[in-house]
Protein backbone atom coordinates (compact mmCIF):
# COMPACT_ATOMS: atom_id res chain seq x y z
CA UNK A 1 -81.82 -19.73 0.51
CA UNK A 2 -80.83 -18.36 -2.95
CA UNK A 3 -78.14 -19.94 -4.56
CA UNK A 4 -76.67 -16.82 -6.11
CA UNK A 5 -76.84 -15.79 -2.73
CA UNK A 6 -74.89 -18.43 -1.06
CA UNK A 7 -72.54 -18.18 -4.31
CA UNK A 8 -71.95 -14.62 -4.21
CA UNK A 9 -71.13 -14.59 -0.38
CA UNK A 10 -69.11 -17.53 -1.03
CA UNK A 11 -66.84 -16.07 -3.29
CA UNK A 12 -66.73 -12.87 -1.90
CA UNK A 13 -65.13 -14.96 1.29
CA UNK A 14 -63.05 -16.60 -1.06
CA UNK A 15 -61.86 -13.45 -2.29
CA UNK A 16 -61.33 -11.82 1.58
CA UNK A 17 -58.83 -14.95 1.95
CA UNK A 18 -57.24 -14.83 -1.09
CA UNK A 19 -56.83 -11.44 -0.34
CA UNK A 20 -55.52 -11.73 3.46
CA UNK A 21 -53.21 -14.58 2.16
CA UNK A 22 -52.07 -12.38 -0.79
CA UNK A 23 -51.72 -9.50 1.90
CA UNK A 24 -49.56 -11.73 4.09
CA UNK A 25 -47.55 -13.56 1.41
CA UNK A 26 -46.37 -9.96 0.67
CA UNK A 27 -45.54 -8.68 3.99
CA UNK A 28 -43.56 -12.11 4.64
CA UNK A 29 -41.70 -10.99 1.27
CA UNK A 30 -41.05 -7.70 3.08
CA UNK A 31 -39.75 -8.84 6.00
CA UNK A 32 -37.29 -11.39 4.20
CA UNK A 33 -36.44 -8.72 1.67
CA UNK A 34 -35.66 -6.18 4.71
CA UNK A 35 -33.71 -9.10 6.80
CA UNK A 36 -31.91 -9.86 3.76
CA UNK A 37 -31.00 -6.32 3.25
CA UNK A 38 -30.17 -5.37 7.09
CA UNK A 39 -27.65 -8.76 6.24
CA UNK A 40 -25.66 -7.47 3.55
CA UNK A 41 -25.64 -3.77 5.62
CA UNK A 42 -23.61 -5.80 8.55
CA UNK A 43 -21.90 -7.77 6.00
CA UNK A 44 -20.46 -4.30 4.04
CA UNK A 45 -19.98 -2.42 7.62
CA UNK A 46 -17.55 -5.68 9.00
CA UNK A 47 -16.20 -5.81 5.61
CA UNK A 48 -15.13 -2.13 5.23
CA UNK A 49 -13.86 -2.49 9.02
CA UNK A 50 -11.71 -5.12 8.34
CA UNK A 51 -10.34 -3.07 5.24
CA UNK A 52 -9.74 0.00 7.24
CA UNK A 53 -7.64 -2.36 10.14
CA UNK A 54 -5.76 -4.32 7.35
CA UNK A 55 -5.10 -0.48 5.65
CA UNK A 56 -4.21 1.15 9.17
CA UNK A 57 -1.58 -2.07 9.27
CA UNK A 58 -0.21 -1.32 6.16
CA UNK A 59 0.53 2.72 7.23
CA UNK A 60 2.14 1.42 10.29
CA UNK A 61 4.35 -1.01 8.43
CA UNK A 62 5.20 1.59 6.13
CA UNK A 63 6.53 4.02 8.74
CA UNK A 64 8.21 1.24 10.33
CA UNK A 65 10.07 0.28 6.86
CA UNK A 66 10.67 4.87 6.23
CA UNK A 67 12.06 4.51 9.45
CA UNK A 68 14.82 1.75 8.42
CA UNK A 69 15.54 3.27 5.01
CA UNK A 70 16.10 6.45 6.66
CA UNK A 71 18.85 4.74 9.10
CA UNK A 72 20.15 2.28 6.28
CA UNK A 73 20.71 5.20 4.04
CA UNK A 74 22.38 7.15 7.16
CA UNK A 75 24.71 3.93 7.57
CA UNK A 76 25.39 4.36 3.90
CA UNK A 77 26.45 7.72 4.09
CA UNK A 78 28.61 7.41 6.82
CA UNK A 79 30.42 4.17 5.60
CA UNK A 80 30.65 5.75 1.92
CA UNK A 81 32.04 9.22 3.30
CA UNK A 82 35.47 10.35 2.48
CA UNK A 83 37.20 10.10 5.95
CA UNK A 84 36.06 6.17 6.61
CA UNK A 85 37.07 5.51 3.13
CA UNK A 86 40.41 6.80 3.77
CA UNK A 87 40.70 5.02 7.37
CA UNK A 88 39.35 1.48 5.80
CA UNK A 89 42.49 2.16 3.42
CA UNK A 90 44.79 2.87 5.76
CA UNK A 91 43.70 0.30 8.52
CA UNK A 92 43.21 -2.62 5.90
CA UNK A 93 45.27 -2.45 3.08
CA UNK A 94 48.12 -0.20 4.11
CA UNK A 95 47.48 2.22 1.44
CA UNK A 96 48.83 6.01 2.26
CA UNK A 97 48.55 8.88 0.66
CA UNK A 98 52.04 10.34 -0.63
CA UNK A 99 53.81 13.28 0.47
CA UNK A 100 54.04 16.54 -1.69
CA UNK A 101 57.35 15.57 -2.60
CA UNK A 102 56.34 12.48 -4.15
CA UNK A 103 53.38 13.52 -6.19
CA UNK A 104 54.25 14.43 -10.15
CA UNK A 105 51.76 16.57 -12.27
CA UNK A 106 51.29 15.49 -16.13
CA UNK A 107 49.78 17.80 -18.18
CA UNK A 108 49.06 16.54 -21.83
CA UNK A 109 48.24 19.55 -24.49
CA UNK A 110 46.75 17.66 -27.91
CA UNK A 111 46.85 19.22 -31.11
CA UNK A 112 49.46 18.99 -33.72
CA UNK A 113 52.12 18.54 -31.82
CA UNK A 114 51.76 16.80 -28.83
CA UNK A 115 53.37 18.20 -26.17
CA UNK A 116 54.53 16.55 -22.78
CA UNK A 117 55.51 18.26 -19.24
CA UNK A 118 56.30 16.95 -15.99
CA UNK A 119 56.72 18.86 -12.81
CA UNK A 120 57.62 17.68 -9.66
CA UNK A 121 60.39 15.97 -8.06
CA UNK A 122 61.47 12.19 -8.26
């Protein structure tokens, strides 16, 4: 035979492999690049439903901590009111408050001459 022929058909075979290996090289690219991609999809979806428990944690643990404020600060109010105030005095350190006839009003005027009143009894 010729040996253009044989040449010609030879490389053109040459080429039709090339070309099928070329063709497969890519779509084995593909694939990895899709299987790499469908990875980091799972990877962000468990990632983000991790944050979303550790966040719906957080919400919970921050009622839970409203919710003991709210009765500290009710404690607070009741031990600082007036009337337990007045029986912690009275229980603890004897304190009472005086009768009418012991209390004495001072009233102070300033100016130039400095005047000084009491009322009351002794």
């Amino acid at each position: 035979m010729n040996p253009y022929i044989d040449a010609y058909k030879k490389s053109s075979q040459d080429r039709e492999q090339k070309n099928r290996r070329n063709l497969f090289s890519a779509g084995m690219l593909g694939i990895f690049f899709l299987l790499v991609i469908s990875f980091l999809l799972v990877y962000k979806h468990t990632f983000g439903q991790h944050l979303l428990f550790e966040v719906q944690q957080l919400k919970a643990v921050q009622k839970e901590l409203i919710t003991e404020q709210s009765v500290l600060l009710g404690e607070k109010q009741a031990v600082l009111s007036r009337a337990k105030i007045i029986e912690y005095a009275r229980e603890h350190l004897a304190l009472q408050f005086p009768s009418p006839e012991q209390i004495r009003w001072i009233r102070v005027e300033a100016g130039n001459n400095v005047a000084l009143s009491i009322t009351g009894r002794k």
